[in-house]
ModelCIF file with pLDDT and N, C-alpha, C, O atoms, coordinates in Angstrom:
data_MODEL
#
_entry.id   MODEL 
#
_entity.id                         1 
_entity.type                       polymer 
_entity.pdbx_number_of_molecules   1 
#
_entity_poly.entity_id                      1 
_entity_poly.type                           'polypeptide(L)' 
_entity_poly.nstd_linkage                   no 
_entity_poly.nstd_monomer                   no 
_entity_poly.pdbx_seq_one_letter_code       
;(UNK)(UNK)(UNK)(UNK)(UNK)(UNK)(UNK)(UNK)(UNK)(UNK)(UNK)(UNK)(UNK)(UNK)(UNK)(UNK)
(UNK)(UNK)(UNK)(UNK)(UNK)(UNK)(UNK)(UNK)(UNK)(UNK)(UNK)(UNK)(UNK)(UNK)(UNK)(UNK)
(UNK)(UNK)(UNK)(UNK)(UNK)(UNK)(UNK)(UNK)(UNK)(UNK)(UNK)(UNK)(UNK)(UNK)(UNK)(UNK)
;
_entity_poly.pdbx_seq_one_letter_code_can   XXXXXXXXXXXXXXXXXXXXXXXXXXXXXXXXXXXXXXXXXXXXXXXX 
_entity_poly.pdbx_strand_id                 A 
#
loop_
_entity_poly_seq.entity_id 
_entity_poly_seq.num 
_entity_poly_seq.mon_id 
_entity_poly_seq.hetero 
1 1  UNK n 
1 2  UNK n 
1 3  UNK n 
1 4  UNK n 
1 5  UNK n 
1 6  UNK n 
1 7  UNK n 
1 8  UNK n 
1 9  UNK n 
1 10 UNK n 
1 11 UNK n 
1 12 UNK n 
1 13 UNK n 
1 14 UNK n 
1 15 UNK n 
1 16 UNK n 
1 17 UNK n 
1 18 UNK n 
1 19 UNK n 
1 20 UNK n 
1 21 UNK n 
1 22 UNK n 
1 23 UNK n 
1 24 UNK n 
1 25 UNK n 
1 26 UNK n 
1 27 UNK n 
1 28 UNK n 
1 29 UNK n 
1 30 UNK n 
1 31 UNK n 
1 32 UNK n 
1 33 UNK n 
1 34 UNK n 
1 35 UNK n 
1 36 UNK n 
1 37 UNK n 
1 38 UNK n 
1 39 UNK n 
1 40 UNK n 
1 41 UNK n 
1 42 UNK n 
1 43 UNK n 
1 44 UNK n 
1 45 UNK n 
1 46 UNK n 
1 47 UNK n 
1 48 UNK n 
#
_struct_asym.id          A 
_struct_asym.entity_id   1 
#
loop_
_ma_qa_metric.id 
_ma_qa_metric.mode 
_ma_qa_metric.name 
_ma_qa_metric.software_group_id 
_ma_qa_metric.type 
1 global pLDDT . pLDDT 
2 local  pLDDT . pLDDT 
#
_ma_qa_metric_global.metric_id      1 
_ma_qa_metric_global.metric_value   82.56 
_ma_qa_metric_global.model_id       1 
_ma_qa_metric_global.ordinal_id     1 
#
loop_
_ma_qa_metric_local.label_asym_id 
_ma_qa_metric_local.label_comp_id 
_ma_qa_metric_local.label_seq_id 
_ma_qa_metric_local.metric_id 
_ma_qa_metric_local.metric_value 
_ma_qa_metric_local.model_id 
_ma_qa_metric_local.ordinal_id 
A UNK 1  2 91.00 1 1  
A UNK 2  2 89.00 1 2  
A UNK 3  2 85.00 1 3  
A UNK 4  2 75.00 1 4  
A UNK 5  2 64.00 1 5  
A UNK 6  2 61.00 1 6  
A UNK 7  2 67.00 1 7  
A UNK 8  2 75.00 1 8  
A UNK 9  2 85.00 1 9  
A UNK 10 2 90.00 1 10 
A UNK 11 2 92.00 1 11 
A UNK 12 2 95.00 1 12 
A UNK 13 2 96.00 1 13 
A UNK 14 2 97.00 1 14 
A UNK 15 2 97.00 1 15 
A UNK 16 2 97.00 1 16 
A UNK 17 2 96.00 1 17 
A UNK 18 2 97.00 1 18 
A UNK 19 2 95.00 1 19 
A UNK 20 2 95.00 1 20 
A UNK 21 2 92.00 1 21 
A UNK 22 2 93.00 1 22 
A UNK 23 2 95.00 1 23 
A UNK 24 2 96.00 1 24 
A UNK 25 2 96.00 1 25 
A UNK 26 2 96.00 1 26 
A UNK 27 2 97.00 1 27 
A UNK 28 2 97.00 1 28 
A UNK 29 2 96.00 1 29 
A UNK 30 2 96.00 1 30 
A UNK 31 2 96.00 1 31 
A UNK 32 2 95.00 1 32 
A UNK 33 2 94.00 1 33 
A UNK 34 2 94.00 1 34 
A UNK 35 2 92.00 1 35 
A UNK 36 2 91.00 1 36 
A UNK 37 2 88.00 1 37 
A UNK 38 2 83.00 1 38 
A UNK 39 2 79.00 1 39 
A UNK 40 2 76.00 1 40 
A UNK 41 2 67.00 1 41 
A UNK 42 2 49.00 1 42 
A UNK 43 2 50.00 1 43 
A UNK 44 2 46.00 1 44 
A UNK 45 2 40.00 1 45 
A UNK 46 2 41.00 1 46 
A UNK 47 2 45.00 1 47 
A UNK 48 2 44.00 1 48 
#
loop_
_atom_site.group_PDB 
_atom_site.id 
_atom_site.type_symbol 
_atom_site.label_atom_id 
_atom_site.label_alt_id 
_atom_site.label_comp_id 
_atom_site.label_asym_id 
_atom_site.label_entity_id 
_atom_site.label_seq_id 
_atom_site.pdbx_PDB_ins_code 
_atom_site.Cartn_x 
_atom_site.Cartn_y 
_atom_site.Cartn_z 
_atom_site.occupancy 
_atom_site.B_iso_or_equiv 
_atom_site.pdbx_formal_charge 
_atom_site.auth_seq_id 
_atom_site.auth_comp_id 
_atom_site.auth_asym_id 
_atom_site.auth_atom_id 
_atom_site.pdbx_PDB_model_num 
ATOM 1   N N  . UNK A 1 1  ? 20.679  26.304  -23.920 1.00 91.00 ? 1  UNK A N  1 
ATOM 2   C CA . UNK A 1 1  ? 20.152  27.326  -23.011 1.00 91.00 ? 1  UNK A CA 1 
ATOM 3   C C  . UNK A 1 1  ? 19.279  26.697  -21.928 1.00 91.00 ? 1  UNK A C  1 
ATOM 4   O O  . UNK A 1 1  ? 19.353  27.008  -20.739 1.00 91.00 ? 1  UNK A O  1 
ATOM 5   N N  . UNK A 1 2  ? 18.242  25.565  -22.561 1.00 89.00 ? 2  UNK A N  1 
ATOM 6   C CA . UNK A 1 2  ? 17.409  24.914  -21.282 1.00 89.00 ? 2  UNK A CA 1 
ATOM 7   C C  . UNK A 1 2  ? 17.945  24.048  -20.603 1.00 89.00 ? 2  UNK A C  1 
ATOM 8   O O  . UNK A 1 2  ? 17.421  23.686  -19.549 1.00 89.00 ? 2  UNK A O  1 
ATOM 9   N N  . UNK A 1 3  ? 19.450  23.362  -21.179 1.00 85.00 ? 3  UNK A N  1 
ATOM 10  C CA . UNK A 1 3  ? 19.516  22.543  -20.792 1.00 85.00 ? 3  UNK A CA 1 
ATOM 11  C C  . UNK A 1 3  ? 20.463  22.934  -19.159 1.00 85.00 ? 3  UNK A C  1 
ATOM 12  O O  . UNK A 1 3  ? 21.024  24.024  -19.044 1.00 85.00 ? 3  UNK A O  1 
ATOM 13  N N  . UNK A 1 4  ? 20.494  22.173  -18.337 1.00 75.00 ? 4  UNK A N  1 
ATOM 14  C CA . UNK A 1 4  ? 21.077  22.251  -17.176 1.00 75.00 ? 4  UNK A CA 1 
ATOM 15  C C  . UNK A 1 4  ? 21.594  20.878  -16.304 1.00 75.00 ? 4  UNK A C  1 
ATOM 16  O O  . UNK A 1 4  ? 20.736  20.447  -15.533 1.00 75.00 ? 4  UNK A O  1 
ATOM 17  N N  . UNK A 1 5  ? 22.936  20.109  -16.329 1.00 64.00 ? 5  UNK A N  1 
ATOM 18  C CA . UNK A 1 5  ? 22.804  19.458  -15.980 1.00 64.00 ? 5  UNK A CA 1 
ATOM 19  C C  . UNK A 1 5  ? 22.493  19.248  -14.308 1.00 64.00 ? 5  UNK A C  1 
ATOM 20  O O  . UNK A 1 5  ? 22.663  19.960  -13.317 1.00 64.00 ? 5  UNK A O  1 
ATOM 21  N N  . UNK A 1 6  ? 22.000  18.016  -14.521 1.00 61.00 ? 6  UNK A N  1 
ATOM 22  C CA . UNK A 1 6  ? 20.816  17.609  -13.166 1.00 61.00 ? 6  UNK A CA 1 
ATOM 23  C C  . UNK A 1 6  ? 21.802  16.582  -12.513 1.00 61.00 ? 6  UNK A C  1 
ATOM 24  O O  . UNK A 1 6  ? 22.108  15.434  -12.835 1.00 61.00 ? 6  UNK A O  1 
ATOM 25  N N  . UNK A 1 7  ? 22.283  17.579  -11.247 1.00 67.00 ? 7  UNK A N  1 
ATOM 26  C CA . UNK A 1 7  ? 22.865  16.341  -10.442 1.00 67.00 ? 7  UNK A CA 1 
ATOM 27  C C  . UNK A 1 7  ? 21.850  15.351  -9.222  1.00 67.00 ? 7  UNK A C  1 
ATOM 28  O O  . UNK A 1 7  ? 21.662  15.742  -8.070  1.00 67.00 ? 7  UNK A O  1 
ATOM 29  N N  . UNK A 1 8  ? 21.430  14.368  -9.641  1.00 75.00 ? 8  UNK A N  1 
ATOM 30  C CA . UNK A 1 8  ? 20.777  13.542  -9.073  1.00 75.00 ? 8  UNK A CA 1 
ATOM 31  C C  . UNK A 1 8  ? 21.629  12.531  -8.410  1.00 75.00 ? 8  UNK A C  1 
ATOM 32  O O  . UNK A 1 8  ? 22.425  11.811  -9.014  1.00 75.00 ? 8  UNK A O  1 
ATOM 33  N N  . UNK A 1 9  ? 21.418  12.516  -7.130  1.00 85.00 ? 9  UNK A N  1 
ATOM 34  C CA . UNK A 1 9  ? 22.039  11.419  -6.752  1.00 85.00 ? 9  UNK A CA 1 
ATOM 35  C C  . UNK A 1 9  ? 21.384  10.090  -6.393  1.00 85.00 ? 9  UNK A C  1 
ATOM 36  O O  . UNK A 1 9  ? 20.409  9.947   -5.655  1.00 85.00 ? 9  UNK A O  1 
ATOM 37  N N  . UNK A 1 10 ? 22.050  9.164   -7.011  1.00 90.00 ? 10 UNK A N  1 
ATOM 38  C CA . UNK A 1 10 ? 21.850  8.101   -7.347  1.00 90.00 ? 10 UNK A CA 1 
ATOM 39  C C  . UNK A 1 10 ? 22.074  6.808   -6.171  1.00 90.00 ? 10 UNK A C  1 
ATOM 40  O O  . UNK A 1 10 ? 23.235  6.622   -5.805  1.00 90.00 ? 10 UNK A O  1 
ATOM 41  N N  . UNK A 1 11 ? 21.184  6.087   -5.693  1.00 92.00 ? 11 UNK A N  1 
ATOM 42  C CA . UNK A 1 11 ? 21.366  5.192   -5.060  1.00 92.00 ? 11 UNK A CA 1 
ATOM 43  C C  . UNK A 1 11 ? 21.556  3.329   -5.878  1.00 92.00 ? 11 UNK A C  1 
ATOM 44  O O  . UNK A 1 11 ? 21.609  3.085   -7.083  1.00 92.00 ? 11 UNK A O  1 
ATOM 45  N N  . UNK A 1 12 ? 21.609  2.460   -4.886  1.00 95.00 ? 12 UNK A N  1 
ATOM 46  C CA . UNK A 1 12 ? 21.773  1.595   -5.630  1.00 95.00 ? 12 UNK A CA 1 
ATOM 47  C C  . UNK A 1 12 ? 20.197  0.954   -4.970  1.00 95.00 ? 12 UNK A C  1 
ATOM 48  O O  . UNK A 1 12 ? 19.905  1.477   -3.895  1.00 95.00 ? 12 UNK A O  1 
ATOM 49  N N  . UNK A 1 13 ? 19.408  0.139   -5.375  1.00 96.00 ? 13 UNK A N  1 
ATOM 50  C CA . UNK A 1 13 ? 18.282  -0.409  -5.086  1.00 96.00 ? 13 UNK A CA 1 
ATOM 51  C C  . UNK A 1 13 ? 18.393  -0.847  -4.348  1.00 96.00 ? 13 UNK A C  1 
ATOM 52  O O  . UNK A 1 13 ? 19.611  -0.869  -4.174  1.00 96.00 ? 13 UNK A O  1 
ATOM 53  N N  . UNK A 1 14 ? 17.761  -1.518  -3.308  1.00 97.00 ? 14 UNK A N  1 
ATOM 54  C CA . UNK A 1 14 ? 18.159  -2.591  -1.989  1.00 97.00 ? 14 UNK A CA 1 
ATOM 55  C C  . UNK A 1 14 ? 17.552  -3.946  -2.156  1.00 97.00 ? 14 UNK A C  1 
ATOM 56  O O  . UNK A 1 14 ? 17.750  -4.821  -1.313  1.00 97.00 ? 14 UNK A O  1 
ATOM 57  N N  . UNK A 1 15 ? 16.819  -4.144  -3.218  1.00 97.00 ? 15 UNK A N  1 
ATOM 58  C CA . UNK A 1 15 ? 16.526  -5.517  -3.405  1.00 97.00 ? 15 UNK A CA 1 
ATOM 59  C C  . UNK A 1 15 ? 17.867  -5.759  -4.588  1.00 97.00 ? 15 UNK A C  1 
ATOM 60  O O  . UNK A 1 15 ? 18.878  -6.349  -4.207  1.00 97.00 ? 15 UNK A O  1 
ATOM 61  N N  . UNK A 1 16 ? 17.752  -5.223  -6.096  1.00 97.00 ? 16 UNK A N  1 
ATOM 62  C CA . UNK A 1 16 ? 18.090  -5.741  -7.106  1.00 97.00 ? 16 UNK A CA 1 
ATOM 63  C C  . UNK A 1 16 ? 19.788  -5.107  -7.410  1.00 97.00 ? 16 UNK A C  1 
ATOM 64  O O  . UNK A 1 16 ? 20.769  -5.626  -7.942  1.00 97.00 ? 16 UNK A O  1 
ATOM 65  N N  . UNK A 1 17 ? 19.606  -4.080  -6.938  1.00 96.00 ? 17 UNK A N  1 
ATOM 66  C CA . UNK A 1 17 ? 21.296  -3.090  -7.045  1.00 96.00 ? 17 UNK A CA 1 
ATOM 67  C C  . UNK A 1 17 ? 21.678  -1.997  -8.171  1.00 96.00 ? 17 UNK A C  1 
ATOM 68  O O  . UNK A 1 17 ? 22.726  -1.358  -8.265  1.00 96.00 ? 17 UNK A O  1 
ATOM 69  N N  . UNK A 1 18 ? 20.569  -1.963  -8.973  1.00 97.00 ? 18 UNK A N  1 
ATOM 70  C CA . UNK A 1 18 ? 20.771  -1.369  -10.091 1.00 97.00 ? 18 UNK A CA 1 
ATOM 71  C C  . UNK A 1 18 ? 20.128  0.021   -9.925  1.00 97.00 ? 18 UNK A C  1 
ATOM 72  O O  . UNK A 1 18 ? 19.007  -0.022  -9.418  1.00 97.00 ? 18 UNK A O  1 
ATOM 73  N N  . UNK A 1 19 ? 20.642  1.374   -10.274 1.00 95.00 ? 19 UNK A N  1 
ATOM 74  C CA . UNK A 1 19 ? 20.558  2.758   -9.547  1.00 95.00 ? 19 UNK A CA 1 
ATOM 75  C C  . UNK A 1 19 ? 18.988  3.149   -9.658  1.00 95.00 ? 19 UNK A C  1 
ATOM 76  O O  . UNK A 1 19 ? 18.142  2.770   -10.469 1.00 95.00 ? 19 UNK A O  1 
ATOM 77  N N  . UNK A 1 20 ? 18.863  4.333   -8.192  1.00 95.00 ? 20 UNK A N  1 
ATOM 78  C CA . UNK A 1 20 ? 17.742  4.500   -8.534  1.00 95.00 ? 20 UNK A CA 1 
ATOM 79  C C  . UNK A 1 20 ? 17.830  5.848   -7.625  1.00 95.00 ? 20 UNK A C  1 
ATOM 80  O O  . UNK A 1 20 ? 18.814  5.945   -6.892  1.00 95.00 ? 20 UNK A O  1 
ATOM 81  N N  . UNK A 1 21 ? 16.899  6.854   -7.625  1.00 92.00 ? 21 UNK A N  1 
ATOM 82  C CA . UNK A 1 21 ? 16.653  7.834   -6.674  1.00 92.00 ? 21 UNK A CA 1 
ATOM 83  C C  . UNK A 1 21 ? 16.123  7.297   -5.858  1.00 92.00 ? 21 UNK A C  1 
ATOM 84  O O  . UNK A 1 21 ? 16.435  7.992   -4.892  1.00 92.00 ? 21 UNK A O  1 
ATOM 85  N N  . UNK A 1 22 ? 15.192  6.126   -5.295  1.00 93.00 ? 22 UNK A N  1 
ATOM 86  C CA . UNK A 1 22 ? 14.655  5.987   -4.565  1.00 93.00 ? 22 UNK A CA 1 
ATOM 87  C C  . UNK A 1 22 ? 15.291  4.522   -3.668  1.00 93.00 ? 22 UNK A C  1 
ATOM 88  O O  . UNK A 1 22 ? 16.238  3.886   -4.131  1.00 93.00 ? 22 UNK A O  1 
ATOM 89  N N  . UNK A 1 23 ? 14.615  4.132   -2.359  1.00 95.00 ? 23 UNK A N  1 
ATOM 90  C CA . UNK A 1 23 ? 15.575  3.356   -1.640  1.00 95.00 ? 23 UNK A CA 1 
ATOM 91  C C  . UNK A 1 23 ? 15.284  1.811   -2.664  1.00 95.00 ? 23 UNK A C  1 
ATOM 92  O O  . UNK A 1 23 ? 16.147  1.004   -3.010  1.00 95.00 ? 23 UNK A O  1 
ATOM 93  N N  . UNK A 1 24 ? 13.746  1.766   -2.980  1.00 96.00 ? 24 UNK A N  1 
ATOM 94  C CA . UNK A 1 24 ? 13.915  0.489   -4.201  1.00 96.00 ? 24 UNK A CA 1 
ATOM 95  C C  . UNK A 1 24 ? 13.670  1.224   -5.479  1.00 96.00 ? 24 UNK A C  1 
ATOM 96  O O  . UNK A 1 24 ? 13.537  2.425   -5.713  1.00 96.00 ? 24 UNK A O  1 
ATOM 97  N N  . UNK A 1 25 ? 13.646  0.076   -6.301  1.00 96.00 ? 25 UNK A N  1 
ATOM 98  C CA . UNK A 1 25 ? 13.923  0.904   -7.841  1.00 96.00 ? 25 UNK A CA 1 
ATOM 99  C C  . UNK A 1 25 ? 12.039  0.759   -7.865  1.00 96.00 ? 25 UNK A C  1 
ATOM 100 O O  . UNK A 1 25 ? 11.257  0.168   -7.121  1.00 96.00 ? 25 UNK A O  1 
ATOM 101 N N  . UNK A 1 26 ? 11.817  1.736   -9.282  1.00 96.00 ? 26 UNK A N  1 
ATOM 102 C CA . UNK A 1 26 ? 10.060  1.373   -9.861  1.00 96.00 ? 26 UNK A CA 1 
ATOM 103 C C  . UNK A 1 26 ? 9.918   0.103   -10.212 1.00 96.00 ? 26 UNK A C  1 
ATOM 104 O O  . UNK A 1 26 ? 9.056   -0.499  -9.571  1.00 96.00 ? 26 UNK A O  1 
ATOM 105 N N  . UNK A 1 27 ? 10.625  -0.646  -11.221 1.00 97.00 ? 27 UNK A N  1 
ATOM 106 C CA . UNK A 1 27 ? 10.776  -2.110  -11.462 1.00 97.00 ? 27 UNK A CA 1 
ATOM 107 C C  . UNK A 1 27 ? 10.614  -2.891  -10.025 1.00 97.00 ? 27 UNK A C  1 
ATOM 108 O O  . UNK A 1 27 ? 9.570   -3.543  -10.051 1.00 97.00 ? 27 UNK A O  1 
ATOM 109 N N  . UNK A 1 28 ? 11.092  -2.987  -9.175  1.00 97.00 ? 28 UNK A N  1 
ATOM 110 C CA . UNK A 1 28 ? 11.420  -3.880  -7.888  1.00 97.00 ? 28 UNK A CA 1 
ATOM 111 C C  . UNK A 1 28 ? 10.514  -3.336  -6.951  1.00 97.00 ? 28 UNK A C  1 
ATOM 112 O O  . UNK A 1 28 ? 10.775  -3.441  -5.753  1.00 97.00 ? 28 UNK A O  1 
ATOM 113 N N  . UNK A 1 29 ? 9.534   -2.794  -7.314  1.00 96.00 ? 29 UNK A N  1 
ATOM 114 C CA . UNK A 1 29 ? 8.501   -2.148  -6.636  1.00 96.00 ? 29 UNK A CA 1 
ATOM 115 C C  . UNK A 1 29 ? 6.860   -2.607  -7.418  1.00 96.00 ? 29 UNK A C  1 
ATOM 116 O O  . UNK A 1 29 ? 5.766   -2.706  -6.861  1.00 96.00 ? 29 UNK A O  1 
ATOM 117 N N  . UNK A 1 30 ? 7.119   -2.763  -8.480  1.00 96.00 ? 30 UNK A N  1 
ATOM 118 C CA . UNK A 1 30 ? 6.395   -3.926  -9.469  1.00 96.00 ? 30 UNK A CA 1 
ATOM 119 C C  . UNK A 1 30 ? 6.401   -4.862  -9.359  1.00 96.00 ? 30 UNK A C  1 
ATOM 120 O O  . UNK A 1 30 ? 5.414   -5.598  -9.372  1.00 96.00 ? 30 UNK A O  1 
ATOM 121 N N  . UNK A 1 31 ? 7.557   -5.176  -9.207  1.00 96.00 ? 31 UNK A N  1 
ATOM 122 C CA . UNK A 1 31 ? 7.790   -6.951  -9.190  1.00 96.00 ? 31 UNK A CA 1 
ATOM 123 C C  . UNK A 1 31 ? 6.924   -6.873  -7.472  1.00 96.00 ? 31 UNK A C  1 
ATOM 124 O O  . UNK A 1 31 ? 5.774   -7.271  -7.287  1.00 96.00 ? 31 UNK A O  1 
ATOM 125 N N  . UNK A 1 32 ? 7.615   -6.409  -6.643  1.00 95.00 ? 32 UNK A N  1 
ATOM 126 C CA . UNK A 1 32 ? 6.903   -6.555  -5.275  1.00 95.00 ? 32 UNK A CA 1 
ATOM 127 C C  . UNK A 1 32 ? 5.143   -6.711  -5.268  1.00 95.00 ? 32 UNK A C  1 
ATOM 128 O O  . UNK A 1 32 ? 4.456   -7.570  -4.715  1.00 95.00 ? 32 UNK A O  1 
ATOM 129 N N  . UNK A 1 33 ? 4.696   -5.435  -6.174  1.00 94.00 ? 33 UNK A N  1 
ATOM 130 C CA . UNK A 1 33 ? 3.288   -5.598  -5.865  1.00 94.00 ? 33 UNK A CA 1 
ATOM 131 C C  . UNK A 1 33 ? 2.320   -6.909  -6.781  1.00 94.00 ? 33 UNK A C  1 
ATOM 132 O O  . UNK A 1 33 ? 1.173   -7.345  -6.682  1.00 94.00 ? 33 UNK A O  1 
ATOM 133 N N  . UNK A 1 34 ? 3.292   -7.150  -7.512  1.00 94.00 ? 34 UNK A N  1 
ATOM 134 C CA . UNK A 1 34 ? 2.601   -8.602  -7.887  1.00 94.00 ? 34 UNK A CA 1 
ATOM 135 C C  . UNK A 1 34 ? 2.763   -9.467  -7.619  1.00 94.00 ? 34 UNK A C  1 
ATOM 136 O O  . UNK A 1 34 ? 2.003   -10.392 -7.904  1.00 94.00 ? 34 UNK A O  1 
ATOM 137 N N  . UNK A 1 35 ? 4.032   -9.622  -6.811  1.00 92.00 ? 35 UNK A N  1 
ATOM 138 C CA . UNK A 1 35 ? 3.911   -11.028 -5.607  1.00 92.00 ? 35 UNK A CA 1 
ATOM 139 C C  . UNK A 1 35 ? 3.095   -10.849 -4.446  1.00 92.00 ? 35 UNK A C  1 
ATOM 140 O O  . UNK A 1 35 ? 2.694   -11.815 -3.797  1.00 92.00 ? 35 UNK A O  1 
ATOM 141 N N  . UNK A 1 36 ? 2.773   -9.421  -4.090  1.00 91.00 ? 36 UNK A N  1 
ATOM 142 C CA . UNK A 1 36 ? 1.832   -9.567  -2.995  1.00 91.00 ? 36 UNK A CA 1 
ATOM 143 C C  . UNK A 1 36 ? 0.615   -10.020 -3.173  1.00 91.00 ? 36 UNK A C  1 
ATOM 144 O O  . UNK A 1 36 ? -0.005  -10.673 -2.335  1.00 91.00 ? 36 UNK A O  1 
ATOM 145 N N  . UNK A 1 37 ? 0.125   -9.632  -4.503  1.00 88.00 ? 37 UNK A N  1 
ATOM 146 C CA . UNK A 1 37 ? -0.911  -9.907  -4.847  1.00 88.00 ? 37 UNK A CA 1 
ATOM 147 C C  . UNK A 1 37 ? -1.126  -11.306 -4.992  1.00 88.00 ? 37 UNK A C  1 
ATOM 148 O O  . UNK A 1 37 ? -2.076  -11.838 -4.418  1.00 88.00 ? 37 UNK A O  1 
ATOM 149 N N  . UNK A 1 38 ? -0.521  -11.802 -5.537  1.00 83.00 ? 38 UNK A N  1 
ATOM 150 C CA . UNK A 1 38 ? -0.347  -13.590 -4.714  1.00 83.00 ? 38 UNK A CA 1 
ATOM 151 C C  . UNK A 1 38 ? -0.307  -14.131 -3.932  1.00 83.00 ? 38 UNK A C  1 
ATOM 152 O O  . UNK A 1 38 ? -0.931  -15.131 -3.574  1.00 83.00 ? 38 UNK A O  1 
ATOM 153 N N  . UNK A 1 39 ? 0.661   -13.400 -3.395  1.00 79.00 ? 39 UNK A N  1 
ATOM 154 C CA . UNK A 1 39 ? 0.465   -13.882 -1.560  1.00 79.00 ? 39 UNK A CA 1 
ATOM 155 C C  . UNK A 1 39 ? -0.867  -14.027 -0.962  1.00 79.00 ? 39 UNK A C  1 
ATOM 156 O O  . UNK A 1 39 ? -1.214  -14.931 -0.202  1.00 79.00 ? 39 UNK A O  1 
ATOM 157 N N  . UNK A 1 40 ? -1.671  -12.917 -1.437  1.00 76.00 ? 40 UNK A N  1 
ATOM 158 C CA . UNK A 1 40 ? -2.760  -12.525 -0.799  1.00 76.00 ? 40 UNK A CA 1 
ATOM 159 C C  . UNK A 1 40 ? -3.982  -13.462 -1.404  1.00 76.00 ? 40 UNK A C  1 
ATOM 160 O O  . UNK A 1 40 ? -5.058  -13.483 -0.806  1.00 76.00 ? 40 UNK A O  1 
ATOM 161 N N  . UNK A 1 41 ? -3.819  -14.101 -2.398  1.00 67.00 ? 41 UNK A N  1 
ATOM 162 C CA . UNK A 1 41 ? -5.093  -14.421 -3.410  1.00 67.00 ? 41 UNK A CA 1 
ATOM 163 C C  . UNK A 1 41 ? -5.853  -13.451 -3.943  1.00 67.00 ? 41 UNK A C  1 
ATOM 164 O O  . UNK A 1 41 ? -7.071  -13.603 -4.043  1.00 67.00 ? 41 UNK A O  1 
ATOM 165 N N  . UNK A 1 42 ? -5.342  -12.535 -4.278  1.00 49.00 ? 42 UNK A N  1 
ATOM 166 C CA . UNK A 1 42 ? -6.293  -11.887 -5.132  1.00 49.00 ? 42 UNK A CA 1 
ATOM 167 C C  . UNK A 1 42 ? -6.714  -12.678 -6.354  1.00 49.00 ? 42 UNK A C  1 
ATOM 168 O O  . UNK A 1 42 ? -5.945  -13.364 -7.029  1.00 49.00 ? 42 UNK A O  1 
ATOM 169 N N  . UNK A 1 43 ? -8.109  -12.504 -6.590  1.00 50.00 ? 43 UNK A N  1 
ATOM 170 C CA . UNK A 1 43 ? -8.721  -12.685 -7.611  1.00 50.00 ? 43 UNK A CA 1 
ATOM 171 C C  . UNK A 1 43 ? -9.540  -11.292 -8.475  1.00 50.00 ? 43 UNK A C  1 
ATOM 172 O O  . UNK A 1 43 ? -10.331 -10.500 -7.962  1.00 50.00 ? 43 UNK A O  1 
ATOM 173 N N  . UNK A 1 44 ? -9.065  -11.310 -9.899  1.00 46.00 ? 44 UNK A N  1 
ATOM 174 C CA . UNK A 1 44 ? -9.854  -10.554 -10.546 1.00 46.00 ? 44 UNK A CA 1 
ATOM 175 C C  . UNK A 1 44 ? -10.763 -10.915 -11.362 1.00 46.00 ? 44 UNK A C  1 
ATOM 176 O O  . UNK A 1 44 ? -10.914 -10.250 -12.387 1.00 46.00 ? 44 UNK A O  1 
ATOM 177 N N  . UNK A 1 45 ? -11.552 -12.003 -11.118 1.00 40.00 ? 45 UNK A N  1 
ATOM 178 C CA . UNK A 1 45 ? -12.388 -11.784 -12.059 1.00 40.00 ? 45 UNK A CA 1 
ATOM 179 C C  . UNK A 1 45 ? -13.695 -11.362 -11.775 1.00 40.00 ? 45 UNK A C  1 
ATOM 180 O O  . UNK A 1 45 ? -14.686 -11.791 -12.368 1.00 40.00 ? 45 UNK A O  1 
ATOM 181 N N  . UNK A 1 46 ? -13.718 -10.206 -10.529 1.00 41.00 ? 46 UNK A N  1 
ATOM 182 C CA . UNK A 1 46 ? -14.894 -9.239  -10.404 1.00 41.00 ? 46 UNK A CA 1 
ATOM 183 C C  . UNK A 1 46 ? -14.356 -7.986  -10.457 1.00 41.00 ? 46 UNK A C  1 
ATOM 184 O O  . UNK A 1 46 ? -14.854 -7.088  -11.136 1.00 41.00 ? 46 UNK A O  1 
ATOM 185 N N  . UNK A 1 47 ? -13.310 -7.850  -9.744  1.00 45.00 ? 47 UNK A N  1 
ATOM 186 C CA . UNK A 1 47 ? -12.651 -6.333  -9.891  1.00 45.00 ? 47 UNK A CA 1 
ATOM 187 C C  . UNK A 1 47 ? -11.323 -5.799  -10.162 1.00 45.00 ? 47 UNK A C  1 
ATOM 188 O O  . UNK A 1 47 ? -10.773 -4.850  -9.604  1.00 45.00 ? 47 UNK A O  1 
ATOM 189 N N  . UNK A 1 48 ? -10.932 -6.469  -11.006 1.00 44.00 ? 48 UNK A N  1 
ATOM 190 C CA . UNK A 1 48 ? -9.918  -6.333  -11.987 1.00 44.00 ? 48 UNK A CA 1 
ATOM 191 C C  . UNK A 1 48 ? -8.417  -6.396  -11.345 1.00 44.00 ? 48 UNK A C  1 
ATOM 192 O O  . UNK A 1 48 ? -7.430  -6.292  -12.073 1.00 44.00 ? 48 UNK A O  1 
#
């Protein structure tokens, strides 16, 4: 009765290729923000 299938359409990621609703996937959007954070030098050992 609740159920309803959900047509979502599905893209493919633009870095990695593997589907996603969005133009990058959540994973490849992770991976991104922790190489920036390198890029940049962040350091946490005052603010995490």
């Amino acid at each position: 009765i609740v159920y309803k299938e959900q047509k979502i359409e599905l893209k493919e990621c633009s870095v990695c290729g593997f589907p996603t609703t969005e133009e990058k996937c959540q994973y490849c959007r992770l991976e991104e923000r922790v190489e920036n954070s390198f890029k940049i030098g962040f350091d946490n050992s005052e603010n995490g």
